[in-house]
N, C-alpha and C. Protein backbone atom coordinates (compact mmCIF):
# COMPACT_ATOMS: atom_id res chain seq x y z
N UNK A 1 4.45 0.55 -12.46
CA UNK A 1 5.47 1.29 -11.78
C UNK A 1 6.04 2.36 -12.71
N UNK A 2 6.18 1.83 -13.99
CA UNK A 2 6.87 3.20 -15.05
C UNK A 2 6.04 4.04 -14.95
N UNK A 3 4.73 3.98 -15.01
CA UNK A 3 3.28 5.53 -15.04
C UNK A 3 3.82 6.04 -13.99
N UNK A 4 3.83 5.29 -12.51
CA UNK A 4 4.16 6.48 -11.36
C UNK A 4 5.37 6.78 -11.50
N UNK A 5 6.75 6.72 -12.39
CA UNK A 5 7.85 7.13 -12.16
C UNK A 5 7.67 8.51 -13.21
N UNK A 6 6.65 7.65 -14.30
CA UNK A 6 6.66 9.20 -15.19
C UNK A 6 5.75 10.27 -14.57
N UNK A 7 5.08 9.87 -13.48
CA UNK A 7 4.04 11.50 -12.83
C UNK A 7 5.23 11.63 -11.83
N UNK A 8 6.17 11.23 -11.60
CA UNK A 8 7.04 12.11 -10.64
C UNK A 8 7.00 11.36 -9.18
N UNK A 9 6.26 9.73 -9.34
CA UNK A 9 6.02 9.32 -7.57
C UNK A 9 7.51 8.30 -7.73
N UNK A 10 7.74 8.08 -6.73
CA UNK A 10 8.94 7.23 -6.28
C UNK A 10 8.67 6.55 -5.05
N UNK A 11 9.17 5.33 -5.00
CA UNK A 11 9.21 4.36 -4.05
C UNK A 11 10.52 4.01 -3.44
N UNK A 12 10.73 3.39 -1.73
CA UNK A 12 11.78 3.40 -1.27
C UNK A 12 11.37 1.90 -1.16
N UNK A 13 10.12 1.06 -1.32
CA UNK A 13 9.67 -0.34 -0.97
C UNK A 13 8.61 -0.01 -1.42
N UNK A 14 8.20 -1.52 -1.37
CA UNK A 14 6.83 -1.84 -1.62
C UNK A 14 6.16 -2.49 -0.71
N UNK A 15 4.89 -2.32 -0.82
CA UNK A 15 4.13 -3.34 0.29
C UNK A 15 3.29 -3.81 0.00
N UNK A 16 3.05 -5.37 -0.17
CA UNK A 16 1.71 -5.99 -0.32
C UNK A 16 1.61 -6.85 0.40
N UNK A 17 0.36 -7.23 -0.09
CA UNK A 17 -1.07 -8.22 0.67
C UNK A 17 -1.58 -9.04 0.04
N UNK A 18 -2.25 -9.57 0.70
CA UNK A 18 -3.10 -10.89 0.20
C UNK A 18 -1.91 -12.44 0.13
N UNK A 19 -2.57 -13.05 -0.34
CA UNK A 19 -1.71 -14.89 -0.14
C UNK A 19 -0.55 -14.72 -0.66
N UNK A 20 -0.21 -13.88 -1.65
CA UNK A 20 1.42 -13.84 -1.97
C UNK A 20 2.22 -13.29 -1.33
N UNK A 21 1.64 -12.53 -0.46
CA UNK A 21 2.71 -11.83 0.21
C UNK A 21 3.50 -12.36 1.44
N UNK A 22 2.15 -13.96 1.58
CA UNK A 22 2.60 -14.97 3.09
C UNK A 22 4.03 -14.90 2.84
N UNK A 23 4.32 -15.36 1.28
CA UNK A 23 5.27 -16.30 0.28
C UNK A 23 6.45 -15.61 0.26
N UNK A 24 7.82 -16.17 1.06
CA UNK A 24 8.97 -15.43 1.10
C UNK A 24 9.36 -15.61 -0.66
N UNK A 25 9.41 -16.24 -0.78
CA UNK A 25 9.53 -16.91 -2.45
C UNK A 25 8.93 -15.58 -3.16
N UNK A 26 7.65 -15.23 -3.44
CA UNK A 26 6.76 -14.34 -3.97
C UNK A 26 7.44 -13.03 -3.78
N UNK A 27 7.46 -12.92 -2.50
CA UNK A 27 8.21 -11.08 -2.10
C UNK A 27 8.91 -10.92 -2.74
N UNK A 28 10.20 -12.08 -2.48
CA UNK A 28 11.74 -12.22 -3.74
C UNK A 28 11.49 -11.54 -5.09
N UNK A 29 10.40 -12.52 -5.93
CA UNK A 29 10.04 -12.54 -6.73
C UNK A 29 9.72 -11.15 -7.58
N UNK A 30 8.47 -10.55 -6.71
CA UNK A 30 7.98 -9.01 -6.79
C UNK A 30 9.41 -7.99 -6.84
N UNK A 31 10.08 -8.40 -5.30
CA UNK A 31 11.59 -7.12 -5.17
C UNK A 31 12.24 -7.49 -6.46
N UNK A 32 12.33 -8.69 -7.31
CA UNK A 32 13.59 -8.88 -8.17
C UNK A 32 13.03 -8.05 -9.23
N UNK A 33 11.50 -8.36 -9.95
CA UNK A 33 11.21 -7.29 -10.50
C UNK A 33 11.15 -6.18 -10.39
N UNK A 34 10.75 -5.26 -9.19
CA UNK A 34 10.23 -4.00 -9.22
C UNK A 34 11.94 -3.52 -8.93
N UNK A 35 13.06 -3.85 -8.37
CA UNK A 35 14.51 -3.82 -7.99
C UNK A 35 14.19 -2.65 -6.38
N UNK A 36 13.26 -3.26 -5.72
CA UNK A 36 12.81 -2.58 -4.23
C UNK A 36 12.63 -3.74 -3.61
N UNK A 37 12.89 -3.34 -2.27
CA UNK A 37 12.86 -4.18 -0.94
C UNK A 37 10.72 -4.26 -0.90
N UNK A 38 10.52 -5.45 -0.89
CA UNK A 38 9.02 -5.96 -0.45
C UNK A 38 9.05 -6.47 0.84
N UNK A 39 7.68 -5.80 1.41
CA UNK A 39 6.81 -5.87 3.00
C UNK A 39 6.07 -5.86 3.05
N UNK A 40 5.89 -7.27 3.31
CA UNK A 40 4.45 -7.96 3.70
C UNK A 40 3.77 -6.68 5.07
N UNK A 41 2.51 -7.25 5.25
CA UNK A 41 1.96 -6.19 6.02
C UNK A 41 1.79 -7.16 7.17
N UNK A 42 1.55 -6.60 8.62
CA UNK A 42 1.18 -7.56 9.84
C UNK A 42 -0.23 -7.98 9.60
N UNK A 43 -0.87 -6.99 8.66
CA UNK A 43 -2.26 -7.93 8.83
C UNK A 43 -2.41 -8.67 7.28
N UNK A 44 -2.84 -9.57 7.11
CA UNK A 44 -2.48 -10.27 6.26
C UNK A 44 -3.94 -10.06 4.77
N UNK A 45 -4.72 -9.52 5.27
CA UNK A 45 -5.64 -8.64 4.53
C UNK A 45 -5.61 -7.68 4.06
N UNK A 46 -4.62 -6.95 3.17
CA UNK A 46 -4.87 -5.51 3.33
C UNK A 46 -5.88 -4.80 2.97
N UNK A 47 -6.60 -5.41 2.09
CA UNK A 47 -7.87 -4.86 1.23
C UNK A 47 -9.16 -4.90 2.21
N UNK A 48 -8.87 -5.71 3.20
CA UNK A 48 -10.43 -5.51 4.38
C UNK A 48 -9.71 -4.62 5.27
N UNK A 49 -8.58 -4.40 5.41
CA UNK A 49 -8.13 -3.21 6.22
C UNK A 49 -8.14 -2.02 5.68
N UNK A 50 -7.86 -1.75 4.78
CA UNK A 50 -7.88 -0.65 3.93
C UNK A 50 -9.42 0.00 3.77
N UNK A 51 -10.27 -0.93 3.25
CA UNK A 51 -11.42 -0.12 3.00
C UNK A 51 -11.75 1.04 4.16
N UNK A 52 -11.72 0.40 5.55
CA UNK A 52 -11.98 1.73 6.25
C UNK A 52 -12.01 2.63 6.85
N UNK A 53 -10.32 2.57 6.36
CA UNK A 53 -9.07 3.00 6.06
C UNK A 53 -10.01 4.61 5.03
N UNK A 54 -9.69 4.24 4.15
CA UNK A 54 -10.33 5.00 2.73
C UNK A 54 -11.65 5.36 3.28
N UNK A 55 -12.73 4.40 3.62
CA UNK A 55 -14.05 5.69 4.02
C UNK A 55 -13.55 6.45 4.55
N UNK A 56 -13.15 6.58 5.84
CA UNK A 56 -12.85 7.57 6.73
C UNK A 56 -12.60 8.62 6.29
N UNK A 57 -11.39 8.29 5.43
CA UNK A 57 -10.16 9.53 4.92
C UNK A 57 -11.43 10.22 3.88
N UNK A 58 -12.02 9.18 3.40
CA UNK A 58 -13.58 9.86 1.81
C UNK A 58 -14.52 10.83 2.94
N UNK A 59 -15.12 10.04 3.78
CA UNK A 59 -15.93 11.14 4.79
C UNK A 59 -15.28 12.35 5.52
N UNK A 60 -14.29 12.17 5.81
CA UNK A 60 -13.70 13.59 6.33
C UNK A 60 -13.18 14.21 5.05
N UNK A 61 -13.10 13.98 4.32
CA UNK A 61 -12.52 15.15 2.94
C UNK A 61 -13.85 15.55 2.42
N UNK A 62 -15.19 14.75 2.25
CA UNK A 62 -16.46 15.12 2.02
C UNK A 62 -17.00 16.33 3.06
N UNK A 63 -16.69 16.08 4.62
CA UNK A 63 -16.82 17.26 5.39
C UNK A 63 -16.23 18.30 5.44
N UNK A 64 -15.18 18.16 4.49
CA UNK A 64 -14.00 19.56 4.58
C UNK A 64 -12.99 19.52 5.89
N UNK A 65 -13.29 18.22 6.79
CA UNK A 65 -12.39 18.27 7.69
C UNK A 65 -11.44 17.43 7.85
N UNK A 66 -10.51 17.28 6.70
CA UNK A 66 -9.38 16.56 6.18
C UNK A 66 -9.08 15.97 7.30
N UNK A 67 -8.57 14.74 7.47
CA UNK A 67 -7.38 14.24 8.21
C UNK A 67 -6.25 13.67 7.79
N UNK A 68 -5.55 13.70 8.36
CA UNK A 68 -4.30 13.00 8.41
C UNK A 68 -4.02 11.43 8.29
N UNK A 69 -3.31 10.70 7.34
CA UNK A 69 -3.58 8.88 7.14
C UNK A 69 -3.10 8.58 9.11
N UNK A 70 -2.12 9.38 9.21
CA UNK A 70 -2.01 8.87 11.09
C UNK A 70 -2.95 8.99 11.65
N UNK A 71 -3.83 9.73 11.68
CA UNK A 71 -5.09 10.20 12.61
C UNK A 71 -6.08 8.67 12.59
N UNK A 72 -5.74 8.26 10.89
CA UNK A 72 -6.66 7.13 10.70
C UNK A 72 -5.79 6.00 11.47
């Protein structure tokens, strides 16, 4: 989190995935460190959701015909 505060990114929350994130305990845990509100995602995978998520967005920037993460 300090690297993205020193390139200038900022967060209003966080959001993760996978088995810790079932864990109200865990979220706590993550928000007490990072001092941000944590959100779990509705799908409880994010990394098999994501991938094609990311092709998409990789093949249309490879075609030059950008889209939008909403479009995805």
């Amino acid at each position: 989190m300090e690297r993205l505060v020193d390139l200038g990114i900022s967060a209003d929350e966080l959001r993760i995935s996978g088995g810790g994130a079932k864990s109200a305990t865990m979220r706590q845990i993550v928000s007490d460190i990072f001092g941000l509100p944590v959100i779990g995602f509705k799908i409880s995978e994010g990394a098999a959701f994501g991938s094609p998520i990311q092709a998409a967005w990789t093949n249309s920037k490879r075609r030059e015909n950008r889209c939008r993460s909403k479009e995805l």
